[in-house]
N, C-alpha and C. Protein backbone atom coordinates (compact mmCIF):
# COMPACT_ATOMS: atom_id res chain seq x y z
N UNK A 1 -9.41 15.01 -5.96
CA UNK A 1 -10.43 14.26 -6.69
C UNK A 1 -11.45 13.75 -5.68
N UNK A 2 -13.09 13.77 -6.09
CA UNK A 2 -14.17 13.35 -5.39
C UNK A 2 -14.11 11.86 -5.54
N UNK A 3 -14.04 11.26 -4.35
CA UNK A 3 -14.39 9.79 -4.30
C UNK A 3 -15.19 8.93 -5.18
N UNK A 4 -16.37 9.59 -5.63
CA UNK A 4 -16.98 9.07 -6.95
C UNK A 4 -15.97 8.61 -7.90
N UNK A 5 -15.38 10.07 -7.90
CA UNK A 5 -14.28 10.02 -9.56
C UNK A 5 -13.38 9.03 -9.21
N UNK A 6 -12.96 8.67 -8.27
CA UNK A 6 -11.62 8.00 -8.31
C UNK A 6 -11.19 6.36 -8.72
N UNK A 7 -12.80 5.58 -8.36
CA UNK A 7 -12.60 4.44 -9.13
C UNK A 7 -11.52 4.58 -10.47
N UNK A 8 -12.40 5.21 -11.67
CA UNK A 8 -11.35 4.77 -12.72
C UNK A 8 -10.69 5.45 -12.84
N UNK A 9 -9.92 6.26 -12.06
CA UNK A 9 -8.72 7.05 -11.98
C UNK A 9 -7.76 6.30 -11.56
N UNK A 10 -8.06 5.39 -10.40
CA UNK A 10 -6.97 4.95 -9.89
C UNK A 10 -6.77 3.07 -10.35
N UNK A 11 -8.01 2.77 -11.35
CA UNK A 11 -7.57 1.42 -11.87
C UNK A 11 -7.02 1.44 -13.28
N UNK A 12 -6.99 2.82 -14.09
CA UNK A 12 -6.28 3.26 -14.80
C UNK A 12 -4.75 3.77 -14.75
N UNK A 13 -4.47 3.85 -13.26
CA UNK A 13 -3.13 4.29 -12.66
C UNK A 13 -2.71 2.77 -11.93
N UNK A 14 -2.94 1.72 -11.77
CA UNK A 14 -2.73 1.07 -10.66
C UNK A 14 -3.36 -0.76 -10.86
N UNK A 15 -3.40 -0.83 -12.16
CA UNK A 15 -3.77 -1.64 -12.78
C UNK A 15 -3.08 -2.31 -14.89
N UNK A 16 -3.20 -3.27 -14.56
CA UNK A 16 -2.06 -3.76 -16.16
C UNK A 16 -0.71 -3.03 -16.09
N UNK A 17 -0.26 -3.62 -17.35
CA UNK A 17 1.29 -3.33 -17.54
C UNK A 17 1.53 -1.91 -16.97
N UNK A 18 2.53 -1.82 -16.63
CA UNK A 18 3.59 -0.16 -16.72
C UNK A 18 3.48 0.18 -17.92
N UNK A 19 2.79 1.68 -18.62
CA UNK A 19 3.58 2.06 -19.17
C UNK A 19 4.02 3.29 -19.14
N UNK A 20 5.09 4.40 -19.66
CA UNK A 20 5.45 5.55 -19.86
C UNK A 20 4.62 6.39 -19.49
N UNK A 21 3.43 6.74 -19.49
CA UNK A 21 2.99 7.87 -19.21
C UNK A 21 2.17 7.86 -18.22
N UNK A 22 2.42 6.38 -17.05
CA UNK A 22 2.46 6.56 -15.67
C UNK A 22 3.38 7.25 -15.04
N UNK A 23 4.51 7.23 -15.30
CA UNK A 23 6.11 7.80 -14.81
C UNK A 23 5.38 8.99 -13.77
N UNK A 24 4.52 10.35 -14.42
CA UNK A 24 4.03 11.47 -13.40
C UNK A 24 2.98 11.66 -13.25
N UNK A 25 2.35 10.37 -13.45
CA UNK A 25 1.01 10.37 -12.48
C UNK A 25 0.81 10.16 -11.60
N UNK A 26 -0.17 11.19 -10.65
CA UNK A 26 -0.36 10.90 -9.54
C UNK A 26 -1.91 11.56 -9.39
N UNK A 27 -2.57 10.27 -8.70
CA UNK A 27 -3.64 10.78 -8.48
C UNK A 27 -4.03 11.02 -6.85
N UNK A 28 -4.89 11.86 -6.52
CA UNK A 28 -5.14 12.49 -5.43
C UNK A 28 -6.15 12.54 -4.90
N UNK A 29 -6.40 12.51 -3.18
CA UNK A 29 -7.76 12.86 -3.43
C UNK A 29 -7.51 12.94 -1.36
N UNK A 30 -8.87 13.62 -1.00
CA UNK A 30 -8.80 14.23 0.50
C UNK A 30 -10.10 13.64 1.09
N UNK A 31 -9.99 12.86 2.50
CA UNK A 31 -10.84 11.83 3.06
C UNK A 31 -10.88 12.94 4.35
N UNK A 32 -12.21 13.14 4.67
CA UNK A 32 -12.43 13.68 6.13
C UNK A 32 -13.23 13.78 7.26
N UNK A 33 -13.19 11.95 6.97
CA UNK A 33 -13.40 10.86 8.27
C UNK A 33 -13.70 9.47 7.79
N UNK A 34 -13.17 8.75 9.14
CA UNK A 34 -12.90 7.55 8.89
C UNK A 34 -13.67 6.87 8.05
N UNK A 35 -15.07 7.08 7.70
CA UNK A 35 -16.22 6.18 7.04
C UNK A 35 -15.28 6.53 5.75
N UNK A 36 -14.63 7.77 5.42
CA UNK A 36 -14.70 8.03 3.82
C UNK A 36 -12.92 7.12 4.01
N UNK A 37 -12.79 7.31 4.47
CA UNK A 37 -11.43 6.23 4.54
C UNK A 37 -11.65 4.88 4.15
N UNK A 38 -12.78 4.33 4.96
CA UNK A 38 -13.32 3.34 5.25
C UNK A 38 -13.68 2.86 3.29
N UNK A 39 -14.76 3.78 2.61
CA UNK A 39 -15.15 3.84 1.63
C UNK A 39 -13.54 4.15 0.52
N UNK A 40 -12.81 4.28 0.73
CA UNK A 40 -11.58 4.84 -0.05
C UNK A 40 -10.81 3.15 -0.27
N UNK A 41 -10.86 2.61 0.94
CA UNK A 41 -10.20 1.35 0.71
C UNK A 41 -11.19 0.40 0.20
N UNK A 42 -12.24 0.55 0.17
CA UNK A 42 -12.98 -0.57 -0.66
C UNK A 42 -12.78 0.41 -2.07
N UNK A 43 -12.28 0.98 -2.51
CA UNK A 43 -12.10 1.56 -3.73
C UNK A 43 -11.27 0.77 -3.95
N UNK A 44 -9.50 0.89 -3.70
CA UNK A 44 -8.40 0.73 -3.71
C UNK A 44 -8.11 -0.81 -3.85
N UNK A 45 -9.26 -1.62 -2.59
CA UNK A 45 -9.20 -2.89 -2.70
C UNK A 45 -9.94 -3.62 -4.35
N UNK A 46 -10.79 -2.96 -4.53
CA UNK A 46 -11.42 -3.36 -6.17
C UNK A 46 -10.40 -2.59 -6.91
N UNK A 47 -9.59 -2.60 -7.10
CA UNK A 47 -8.98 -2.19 -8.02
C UNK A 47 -7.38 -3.22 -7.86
N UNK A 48 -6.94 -2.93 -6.85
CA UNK A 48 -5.74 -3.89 -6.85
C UNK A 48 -5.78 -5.18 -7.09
N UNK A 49 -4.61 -5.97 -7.93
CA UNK A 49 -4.64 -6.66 -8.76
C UNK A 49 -3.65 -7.42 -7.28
N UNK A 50 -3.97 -9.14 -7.55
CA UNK A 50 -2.89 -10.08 -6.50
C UNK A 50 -1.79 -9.83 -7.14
N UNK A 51 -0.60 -9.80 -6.26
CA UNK A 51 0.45 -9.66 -6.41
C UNK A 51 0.74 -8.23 -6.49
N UNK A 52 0.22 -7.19 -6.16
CA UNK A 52 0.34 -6.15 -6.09
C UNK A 52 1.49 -5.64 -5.20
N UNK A 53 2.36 -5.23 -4.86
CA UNK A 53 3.35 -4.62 -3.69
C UNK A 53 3.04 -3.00 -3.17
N UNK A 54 2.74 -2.30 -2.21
CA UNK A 54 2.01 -1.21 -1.88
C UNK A 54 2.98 -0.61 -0.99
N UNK A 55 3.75 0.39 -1.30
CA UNK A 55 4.55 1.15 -0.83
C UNK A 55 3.82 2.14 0.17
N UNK A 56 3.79 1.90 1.89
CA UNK A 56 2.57 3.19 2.20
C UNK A 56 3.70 4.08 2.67
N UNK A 57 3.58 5.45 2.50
CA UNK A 57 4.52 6.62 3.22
C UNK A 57 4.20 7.76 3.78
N UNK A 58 3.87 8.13 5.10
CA UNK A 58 3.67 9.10 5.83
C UNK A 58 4.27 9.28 7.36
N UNK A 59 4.03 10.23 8.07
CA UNK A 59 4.77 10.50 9.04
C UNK A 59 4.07 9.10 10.39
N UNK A 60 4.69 9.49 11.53
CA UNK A 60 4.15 9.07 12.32
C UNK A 60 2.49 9.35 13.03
N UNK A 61 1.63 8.75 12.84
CA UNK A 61 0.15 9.12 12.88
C UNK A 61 -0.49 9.43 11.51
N UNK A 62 0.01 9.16 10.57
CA UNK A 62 -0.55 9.60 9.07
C UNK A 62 -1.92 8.70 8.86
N UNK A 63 -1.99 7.74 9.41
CA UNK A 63 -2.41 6.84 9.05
C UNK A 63 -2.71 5.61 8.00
N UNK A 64 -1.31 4.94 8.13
CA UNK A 64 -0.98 3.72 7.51
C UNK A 64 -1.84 3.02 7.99
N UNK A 65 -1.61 2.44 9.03
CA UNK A 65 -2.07 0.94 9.43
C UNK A 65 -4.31 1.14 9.50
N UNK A 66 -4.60 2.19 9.87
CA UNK A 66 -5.57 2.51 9.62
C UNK A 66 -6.25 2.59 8.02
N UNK A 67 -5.15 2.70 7.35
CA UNK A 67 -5.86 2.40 5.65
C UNK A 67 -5.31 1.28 5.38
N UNK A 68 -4.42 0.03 6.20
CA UNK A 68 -4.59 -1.09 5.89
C UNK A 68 -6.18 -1.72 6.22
N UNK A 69 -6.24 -1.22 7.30
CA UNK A 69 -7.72 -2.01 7.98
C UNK A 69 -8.57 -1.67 6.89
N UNK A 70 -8.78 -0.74 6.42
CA UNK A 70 -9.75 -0.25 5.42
C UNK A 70 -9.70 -1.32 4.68
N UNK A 71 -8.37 -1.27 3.76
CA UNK A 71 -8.70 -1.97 2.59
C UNK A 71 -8.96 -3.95 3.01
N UNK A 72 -8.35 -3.86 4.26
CA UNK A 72 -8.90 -5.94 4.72
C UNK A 72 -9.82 -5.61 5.11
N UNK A 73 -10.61 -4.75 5.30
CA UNK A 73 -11.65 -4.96 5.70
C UNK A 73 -12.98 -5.17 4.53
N UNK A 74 -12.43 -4.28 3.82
CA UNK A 74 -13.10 -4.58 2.02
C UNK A 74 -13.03 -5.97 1.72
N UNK A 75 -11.69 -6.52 1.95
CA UNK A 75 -11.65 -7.93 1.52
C UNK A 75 -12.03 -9.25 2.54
N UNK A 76 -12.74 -8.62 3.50
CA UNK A 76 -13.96 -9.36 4.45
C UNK A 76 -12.89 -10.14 5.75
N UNK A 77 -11.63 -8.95 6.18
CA UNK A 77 -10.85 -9.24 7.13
C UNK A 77 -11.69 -8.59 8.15
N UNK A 78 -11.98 -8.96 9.16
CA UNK A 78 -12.82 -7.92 10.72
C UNK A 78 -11.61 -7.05 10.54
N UNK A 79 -12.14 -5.65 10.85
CA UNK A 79 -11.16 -4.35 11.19
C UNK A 79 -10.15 -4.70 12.32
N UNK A 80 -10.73 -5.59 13.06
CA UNK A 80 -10.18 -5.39 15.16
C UNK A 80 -8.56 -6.51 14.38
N UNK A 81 -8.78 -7.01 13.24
CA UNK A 81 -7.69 -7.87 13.30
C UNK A 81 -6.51 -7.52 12.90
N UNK A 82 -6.69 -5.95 12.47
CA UNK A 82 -5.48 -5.87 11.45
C UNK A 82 -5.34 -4.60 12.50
N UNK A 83 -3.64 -4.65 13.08
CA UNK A 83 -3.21 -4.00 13.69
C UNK A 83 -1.51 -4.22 13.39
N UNK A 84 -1.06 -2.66 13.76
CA UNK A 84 0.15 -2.28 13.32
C UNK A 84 1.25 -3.52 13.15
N UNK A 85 2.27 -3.77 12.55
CA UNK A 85 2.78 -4.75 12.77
C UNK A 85 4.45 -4.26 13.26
N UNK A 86 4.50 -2.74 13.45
CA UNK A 86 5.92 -2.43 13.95
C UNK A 86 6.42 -3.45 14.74
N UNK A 87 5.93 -3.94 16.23
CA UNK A 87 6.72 -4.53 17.10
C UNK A 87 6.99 -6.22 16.10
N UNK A 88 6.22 -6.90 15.47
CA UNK A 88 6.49 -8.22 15.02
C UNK A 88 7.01 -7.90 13.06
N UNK A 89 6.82 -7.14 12.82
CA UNK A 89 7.12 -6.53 11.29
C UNK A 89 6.70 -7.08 10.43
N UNK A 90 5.94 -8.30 10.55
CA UNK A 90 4.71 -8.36 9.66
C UNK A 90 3.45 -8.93 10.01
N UNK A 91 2.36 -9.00 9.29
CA UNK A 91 0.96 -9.55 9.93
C UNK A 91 0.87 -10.25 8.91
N UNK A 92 0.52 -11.07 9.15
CA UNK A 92 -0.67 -11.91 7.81
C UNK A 92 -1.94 -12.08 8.33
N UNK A 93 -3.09 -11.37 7.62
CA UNK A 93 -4.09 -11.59 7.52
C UNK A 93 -4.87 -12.50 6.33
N UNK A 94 -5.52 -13.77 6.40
CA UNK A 94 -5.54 -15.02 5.53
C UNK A 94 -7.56 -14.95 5.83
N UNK A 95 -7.99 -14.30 6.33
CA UNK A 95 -9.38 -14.71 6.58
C UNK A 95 -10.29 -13.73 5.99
N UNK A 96 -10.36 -13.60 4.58
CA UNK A 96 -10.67 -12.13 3.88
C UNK A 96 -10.84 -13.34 2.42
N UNK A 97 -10.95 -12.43 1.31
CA UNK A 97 -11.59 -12.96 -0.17
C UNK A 97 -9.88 -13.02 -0.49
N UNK A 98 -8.73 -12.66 -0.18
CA UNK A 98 -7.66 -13.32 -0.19
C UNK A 98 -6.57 -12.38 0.47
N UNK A 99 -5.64 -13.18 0.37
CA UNK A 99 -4.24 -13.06 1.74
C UNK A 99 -4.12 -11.07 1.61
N UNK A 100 -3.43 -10.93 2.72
CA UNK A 100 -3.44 -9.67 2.88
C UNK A 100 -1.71 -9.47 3.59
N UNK A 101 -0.92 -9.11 3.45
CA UNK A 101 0.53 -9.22 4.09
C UNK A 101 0.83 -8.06 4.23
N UNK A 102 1.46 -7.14 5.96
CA UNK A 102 1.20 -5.97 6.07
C UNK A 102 2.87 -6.07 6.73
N UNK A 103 3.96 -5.27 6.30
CA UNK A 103 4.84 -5.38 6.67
C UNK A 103 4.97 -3.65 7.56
N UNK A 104 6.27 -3.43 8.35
CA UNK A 104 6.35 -2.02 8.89
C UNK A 104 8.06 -1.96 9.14
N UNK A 105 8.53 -1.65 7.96
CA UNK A 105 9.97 -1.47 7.73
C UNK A 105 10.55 -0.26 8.82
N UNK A 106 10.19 0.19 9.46
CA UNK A 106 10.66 1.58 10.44
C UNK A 106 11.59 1.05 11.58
N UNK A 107 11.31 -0.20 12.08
CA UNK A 107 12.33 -0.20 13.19
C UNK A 107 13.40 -1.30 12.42
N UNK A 108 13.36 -1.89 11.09
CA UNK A 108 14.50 -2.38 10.49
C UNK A 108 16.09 -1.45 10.73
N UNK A 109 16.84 -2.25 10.08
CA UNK A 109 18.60 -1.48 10.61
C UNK A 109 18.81 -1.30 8.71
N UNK A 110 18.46 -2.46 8.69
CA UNK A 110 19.51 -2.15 6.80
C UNK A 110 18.37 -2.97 5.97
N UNK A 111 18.99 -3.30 4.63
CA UNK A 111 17.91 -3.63 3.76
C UNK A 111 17.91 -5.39 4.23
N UNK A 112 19.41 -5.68 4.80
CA UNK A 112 19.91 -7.31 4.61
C UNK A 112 18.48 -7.21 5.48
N UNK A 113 18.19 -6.91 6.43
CA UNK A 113 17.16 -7.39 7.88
C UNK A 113 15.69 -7.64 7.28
N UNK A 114 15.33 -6.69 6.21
CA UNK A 114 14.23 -7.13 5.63
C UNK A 114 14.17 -8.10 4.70
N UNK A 115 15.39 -8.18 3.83
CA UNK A 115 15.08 -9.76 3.35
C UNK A 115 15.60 -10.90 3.94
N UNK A 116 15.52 -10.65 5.19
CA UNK A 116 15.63 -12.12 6.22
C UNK A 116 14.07 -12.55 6.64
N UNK A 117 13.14 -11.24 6.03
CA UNK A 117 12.04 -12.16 6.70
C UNK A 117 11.05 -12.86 5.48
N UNK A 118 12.12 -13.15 4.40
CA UNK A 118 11.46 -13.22 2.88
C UNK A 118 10.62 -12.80 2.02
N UNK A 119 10.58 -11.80 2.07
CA UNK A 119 9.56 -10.68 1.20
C UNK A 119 9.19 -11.49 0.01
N UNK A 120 10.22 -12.19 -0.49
CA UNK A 120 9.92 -12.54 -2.50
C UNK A 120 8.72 -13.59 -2.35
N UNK A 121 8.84 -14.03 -0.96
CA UNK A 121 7.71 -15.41 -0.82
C UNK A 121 6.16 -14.18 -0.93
N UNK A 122 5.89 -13.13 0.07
CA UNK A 122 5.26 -12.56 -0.17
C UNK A 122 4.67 -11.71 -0.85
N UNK A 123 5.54 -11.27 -1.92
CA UNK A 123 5.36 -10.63 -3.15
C UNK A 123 4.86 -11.41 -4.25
N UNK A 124 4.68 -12.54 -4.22
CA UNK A 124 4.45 -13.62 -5.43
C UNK A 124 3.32 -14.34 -4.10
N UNK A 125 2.80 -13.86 -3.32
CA UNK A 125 1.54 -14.86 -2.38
C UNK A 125 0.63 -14.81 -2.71
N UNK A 126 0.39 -14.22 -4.07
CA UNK A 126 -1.18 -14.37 -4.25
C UNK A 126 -2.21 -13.21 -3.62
N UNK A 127 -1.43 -12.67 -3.12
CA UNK A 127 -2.20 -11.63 -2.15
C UNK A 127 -2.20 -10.06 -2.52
N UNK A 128 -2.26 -9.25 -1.47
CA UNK A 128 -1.58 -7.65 -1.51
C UNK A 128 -0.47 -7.73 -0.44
N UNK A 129 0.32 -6.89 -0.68
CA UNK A 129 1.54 -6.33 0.45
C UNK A 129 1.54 -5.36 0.63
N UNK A 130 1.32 -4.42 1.87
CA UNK A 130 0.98 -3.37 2.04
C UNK A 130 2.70 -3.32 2.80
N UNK A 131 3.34 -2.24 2.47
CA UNK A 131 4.74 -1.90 3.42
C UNK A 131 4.86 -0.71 4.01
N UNK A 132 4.76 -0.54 5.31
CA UNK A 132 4.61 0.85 5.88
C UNK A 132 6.38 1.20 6.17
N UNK A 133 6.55 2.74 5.94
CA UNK A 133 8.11 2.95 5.84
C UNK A 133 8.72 2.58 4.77
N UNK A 134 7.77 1.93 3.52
CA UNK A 134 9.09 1.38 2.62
C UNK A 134 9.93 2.00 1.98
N UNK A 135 10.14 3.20 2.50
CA UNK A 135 11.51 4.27 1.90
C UNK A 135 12.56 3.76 2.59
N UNK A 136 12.60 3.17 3.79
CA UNK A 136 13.50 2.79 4.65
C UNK A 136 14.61 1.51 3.89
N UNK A 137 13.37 0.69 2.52
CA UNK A 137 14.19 -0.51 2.18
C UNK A 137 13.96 -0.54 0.88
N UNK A 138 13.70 0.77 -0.21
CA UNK A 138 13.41 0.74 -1.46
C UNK A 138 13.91 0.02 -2.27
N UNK A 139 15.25 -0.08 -1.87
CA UNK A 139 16.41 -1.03 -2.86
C UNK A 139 15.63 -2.64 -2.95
N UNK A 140 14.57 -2.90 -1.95
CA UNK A 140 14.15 -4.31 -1.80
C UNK A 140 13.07 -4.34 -2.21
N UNK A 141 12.30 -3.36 -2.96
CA UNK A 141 10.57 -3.41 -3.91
C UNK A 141 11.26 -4.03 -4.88
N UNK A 142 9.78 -4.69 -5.81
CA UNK A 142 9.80 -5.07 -7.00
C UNK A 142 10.05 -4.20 -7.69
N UNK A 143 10.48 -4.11 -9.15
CA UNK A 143 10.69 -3.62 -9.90
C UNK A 143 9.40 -2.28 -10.06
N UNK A 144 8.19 -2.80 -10.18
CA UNK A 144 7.07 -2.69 -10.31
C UNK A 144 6.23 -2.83 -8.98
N UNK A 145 6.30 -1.35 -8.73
CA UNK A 145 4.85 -1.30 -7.29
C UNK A 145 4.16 -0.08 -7.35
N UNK A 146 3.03 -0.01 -6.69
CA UNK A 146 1.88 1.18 -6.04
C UNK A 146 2.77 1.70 -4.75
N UNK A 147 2.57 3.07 -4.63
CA UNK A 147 2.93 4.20 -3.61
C UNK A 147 2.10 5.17 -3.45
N UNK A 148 1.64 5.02 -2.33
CA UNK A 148 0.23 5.80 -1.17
C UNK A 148 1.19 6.55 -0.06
N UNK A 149 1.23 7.45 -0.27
CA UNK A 149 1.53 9.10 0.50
C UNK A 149 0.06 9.09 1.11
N UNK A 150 0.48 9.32 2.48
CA UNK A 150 -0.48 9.83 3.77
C UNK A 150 0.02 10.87 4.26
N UNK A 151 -0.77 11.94 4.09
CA UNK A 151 -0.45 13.38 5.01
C UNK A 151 -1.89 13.41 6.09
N UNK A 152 -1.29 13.69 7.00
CA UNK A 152 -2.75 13.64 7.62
C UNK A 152 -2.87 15.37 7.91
N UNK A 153 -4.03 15.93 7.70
CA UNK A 153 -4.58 16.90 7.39
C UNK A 153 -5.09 17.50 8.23
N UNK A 154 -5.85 16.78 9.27
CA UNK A 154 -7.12 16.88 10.08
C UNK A 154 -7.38 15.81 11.33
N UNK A 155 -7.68 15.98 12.22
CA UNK A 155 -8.33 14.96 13.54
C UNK A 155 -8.47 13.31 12.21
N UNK A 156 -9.52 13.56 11.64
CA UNK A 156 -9.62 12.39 10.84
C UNK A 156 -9.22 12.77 9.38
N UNK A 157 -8.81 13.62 8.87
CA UNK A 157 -8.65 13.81 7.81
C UNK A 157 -7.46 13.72 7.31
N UNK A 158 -7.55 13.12 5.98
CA UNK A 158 -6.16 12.62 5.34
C UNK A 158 -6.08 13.12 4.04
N UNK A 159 -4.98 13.81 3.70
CA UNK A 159 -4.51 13.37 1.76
C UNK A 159 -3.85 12.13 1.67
N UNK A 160 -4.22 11.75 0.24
CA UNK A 160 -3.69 10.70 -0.21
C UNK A 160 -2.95 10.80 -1.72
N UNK A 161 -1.91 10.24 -2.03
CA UNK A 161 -0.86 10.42 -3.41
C UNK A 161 -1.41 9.03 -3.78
N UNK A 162 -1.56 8.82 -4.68
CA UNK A 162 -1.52 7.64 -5.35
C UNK A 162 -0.01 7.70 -6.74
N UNK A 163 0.49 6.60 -6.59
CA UNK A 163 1.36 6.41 -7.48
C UNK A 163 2.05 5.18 -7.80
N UNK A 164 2.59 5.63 -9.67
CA UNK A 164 2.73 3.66 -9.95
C UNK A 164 4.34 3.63 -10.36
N UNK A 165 4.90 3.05 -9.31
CA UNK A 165 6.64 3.31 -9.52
C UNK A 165 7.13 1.85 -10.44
N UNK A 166 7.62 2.67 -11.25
CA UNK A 166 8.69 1.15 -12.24
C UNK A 166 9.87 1.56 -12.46
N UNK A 167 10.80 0.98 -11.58
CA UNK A 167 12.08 1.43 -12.22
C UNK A 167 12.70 0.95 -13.06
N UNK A 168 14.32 1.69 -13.52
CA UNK A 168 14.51 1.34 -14.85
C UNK A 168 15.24 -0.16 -14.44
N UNK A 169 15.30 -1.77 -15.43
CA UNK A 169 16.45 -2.16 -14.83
C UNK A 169 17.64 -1.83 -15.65
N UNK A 170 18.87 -1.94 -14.42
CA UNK A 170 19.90 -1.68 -15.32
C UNK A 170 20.97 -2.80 -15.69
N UNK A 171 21.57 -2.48 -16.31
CA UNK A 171 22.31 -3.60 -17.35
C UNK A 171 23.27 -4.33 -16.49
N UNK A 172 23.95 -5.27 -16.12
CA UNK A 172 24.74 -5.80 -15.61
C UNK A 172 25.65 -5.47 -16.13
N UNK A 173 26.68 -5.21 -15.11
CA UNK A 173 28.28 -4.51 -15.36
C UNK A 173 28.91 -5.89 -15.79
């Protein structure tokens, strides 16, 4: 999908209740260089709702932490501030049109380690949560989150998955 199109593609996917016939949607679309990256997260950022939880997933160099900057930077964070948060495992960025919380689940051990650093406080902050690796601690998303697949394609070029995961809950034994 052309960047034009994708506004209401992706606030139609990624916006209000869950329902059913999000389950296999996925919308798509191919960035090939940083400005259109740049322009992709001020998409993404007008569209995400506070309290949002953002599952990001790609290899090493896909560029996660580079489409975090994008989108704080939409929300009037300086780019130079938002940097990876592997070695400290999370950032908060607070100096933007609102909070921005960037976690990097990859060098975690188990799920207990990530909710020692209280996620539920940050999932309810009023903000976005961007989680790089969060396949590593799925069992610990909300019920209800966004999932951004990064393949990187090119020197600067990226695909992107957009997707709106709700799982089922299940009944207490």
């Amino acid at each position: 999908m052309d960047l034009p199109d994708l506004h209401p593609a992706l606030n139609a996917l990624l916006t209000g209740r869950w329902n059913e016939e999000m389950r296999e949607k996925c919308v798509e679309c191919d960035v090939h260089s940083l400005e259109e990256t740049d322009t992709l997260g001020k998409i993404v950022e007008s569209v995400l709702e506070n309290g949002t939880v953002i599952s990001l997933l790609g290899t090493l160099g896909a560029g996660k932490t580079r489409f975090v900057q994008a989108v704080a930077s939409a929300a009037g964070v300086p780019e130079e501030d938002v940097t990876s948060p592997t070695f400290v495992l999370i950032q908060e960025y607070t100096s933007g049109s609102r909070p921005i919380f960037h976690f990097d689940a990859y060098r975690l051990k188990d799920d207990d380690e990530f909710l020692e650093l209280g996620p539920e406080e940050y999932f309810d902050g009023g903000g976005l949560t961007f989680i790089e690796w969060a396949d590593r601690i799925e069992t610990c998303l909300p019920r209800d989150y966004a999932e951004i697949r990064i393949s990187q394609t090119g020197p600067e070029s990226r695909h992107f998955e957009f997707r709106r995961i709700c799982r089922r809950r299940t009944k207490p034994a």
